[in-house]
Protein backbone atom coordinates (compact mmCIF):
# COMPACT_ATOMS: atom_id res chain seq x y z
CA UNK A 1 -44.30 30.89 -68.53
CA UNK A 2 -45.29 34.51 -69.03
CA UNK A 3 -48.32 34.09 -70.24
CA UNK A 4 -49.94 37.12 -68.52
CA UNK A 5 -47.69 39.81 -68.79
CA UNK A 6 -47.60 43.07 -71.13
CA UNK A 7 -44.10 44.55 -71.90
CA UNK A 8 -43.22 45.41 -68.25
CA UNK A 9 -40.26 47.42 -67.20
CA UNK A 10 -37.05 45.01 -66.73
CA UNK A 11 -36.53 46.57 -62.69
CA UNK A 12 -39.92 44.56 -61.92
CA UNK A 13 -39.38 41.72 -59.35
CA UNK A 14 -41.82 39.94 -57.90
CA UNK A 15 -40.86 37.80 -54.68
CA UNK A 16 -42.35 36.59 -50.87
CA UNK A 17 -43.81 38.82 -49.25
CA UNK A 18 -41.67 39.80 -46.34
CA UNK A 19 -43.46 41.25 -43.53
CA UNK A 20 -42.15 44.46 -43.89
CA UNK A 21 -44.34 44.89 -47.12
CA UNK A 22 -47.39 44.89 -44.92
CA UNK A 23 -48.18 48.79 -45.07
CA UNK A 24 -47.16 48.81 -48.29
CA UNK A 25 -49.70 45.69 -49.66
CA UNK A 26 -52.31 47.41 -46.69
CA UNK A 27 -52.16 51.03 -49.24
CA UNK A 28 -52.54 49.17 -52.61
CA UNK A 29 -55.47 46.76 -51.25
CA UNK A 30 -57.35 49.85 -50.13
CA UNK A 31 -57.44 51.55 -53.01
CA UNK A 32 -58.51 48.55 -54.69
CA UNK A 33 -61.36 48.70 -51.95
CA UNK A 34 -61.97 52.43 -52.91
CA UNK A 35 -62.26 51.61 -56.18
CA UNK A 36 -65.90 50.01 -55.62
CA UNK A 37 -65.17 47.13 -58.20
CA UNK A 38 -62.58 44.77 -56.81
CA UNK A 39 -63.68 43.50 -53.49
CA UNK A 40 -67.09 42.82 -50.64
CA UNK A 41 -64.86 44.24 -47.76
CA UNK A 42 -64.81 47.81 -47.37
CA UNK A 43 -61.81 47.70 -45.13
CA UNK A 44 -58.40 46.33 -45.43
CA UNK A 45 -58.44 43.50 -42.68
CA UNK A 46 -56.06 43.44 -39.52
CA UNK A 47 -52.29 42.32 -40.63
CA UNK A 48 -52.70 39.00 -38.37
CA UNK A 49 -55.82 38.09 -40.22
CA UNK A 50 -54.88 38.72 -43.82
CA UNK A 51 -51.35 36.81 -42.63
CA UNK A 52 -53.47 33.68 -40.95
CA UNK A 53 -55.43 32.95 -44.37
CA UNK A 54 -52.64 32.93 -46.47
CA UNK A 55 -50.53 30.87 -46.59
CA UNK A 56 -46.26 31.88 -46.80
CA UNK A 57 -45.71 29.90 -49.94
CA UNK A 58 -48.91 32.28 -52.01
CA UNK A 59 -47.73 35.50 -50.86
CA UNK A 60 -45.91 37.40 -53.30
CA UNK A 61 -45.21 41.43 -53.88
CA UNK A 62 -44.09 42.61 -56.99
CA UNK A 63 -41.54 45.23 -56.24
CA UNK A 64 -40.10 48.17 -58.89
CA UNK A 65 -37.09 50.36 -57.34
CA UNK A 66 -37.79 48.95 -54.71
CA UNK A 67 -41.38 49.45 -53.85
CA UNK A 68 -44.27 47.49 -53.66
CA UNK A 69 -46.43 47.80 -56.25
CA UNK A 70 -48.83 45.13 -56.43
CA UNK A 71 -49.30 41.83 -54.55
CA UNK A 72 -51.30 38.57 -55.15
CA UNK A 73 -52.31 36.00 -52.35
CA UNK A 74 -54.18 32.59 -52.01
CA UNK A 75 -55.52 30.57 -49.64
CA UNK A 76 -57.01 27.19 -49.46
CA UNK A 77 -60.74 27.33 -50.50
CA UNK A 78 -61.52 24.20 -47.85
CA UNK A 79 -59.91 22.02 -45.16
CA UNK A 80 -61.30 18.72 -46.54
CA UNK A 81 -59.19 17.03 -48.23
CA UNK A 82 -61.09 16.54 -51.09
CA UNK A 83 -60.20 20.61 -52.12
CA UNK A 84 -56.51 20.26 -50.87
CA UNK A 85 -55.90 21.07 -54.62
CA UNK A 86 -58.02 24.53 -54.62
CA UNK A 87 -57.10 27.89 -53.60
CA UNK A 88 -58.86 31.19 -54.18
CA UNK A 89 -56.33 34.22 -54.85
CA UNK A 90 -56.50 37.97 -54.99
CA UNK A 91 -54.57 40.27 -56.96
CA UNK A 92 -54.34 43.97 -56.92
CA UNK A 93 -51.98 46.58 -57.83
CA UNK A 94 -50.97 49.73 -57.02
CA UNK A 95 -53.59 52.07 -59.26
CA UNK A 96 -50.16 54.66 -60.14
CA UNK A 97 -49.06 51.47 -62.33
CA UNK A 98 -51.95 50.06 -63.68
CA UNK A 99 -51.91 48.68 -67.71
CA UNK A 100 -48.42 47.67 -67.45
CA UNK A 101 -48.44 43.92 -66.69
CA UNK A 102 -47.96 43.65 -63.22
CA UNK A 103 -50.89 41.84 -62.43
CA UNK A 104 -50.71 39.28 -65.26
CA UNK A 105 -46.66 39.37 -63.28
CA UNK A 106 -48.02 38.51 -60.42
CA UNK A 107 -50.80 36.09 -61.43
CA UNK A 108 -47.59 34.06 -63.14
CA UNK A 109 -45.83 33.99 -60.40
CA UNK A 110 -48.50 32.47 -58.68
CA UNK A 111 -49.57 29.78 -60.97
CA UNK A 112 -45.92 28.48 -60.83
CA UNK A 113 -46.21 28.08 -57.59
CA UNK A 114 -49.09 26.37 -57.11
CA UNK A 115 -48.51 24.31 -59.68
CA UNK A 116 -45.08 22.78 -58.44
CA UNK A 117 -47.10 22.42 -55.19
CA UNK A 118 -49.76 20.16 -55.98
CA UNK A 119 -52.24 23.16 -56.59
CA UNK A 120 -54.87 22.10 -59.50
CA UNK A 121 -57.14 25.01 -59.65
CA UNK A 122 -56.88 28.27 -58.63
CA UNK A 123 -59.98 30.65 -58.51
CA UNK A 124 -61.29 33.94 -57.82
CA UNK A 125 -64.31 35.74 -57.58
CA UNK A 126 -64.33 39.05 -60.06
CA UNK A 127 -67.23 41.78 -60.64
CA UNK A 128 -68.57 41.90 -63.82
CA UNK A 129 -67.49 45.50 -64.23
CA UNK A 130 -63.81 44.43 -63.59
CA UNK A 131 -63.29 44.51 -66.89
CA UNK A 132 -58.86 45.26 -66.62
CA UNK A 133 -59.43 42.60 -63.91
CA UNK A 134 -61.28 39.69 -66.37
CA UNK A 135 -59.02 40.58 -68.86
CA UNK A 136 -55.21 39.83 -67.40
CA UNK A 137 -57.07 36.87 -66.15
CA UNK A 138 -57.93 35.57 -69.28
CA UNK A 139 -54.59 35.76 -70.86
CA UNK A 140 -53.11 33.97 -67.79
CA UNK A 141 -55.65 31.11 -68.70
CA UNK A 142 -58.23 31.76 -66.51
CA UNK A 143 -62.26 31.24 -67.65
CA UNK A 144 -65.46 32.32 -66.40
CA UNK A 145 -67.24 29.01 -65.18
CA UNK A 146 -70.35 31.10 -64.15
CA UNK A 147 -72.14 34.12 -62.83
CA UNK A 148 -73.24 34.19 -59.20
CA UNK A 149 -76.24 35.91 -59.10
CA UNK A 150 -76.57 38.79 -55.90
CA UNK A 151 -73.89 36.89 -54.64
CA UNK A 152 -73.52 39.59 -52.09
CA UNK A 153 -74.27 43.13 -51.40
CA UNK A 154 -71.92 46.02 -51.03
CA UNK A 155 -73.24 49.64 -49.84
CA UNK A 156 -76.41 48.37 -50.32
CA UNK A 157 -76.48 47.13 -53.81
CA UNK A 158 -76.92 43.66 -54.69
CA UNK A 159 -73.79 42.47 -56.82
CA UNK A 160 -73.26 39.87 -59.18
CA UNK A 161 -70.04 37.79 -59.16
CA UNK A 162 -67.84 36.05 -61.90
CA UNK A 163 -66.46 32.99 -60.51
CA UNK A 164 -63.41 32.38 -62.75
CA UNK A 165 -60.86 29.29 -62.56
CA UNK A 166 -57.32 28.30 -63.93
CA UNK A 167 -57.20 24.45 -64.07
CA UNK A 168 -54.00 22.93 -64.24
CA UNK A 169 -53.19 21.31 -67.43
């Protein structure tokens, strides 16, 4: 498919996540946190938490020489049945290789997946002011469906969420 990706080195893989990758996907997801733009949490969460809402089959690394430099992971939205078909992901990568297509990589990756599994739409939650973030989005076929208003508030500020969607075709 490749519809996200920017000319990205050919020694780019992107497979499972093996759990071996943990410290690795633990350094890249805090520095998305220390960023201020990417996520509510302020801390990475416990390995057996992060493992326990997501699923094996939407946990992938993208690896170069060997590394991990970005990841992207789902997870059901809802046990009812009637969402078996949604999942909300997250996607970050390692800030040393940002602007070189790994995310829209990774976000590939994971829309193959789901959609050989039954997966109809998967969504996310972005910041406005995730502008890199709204953008590989897009050209993986994502769309804003809406703005949620002081959704939440992170060090004290009131923030505004995107809620963007990929709905299978």
């Amino acid at each position: 498919m490749q519809t996200g990706s920017n000319a990205v080195a050919t020694d780019l893989e992107v497979r499972p996540f093996r759990d071996d990758d943990w410290p690795a996907v633990h350094a890249v997801y805090a520095q998305g946190i220390a960023t201020g733009s990417a996520t509510f949490e302020t801390e990475v969460p416990a390995y057996e938490r992060w493992m326990a809402a997501h699923p094996p089959e939407y946990r992938l690394v993208a690896t170069r020489g060997g590394d991990v430099v970005g990841w992207v992971a789902a997870s059901p939205v809802s046990d009812r049945c009637a969402y078996a078909g949604v999942v909300e992901h997250s996607v970050y990568v390692d800030a040393r290789v940002r602007r070189q297509g790994i995310g829209g990589r990774l976000l590939d990756a994971l829309i193959e997946r789901a959609d050989a599994s039954g997966i109809w739409t998967i969504q996310s939650g972005v910041f406005p002011e995730n502008v890199a973030s709204l953008e590989v989005h897009r050209r993986c076929g994502f769309r804003v469906v809406g703005t949620r208003e002081r959704l939440g508030q992170l060090n004290g500020s009131w923030r505004d969420v995107l809620l963007i969607e990929r709905r299978k075709p």
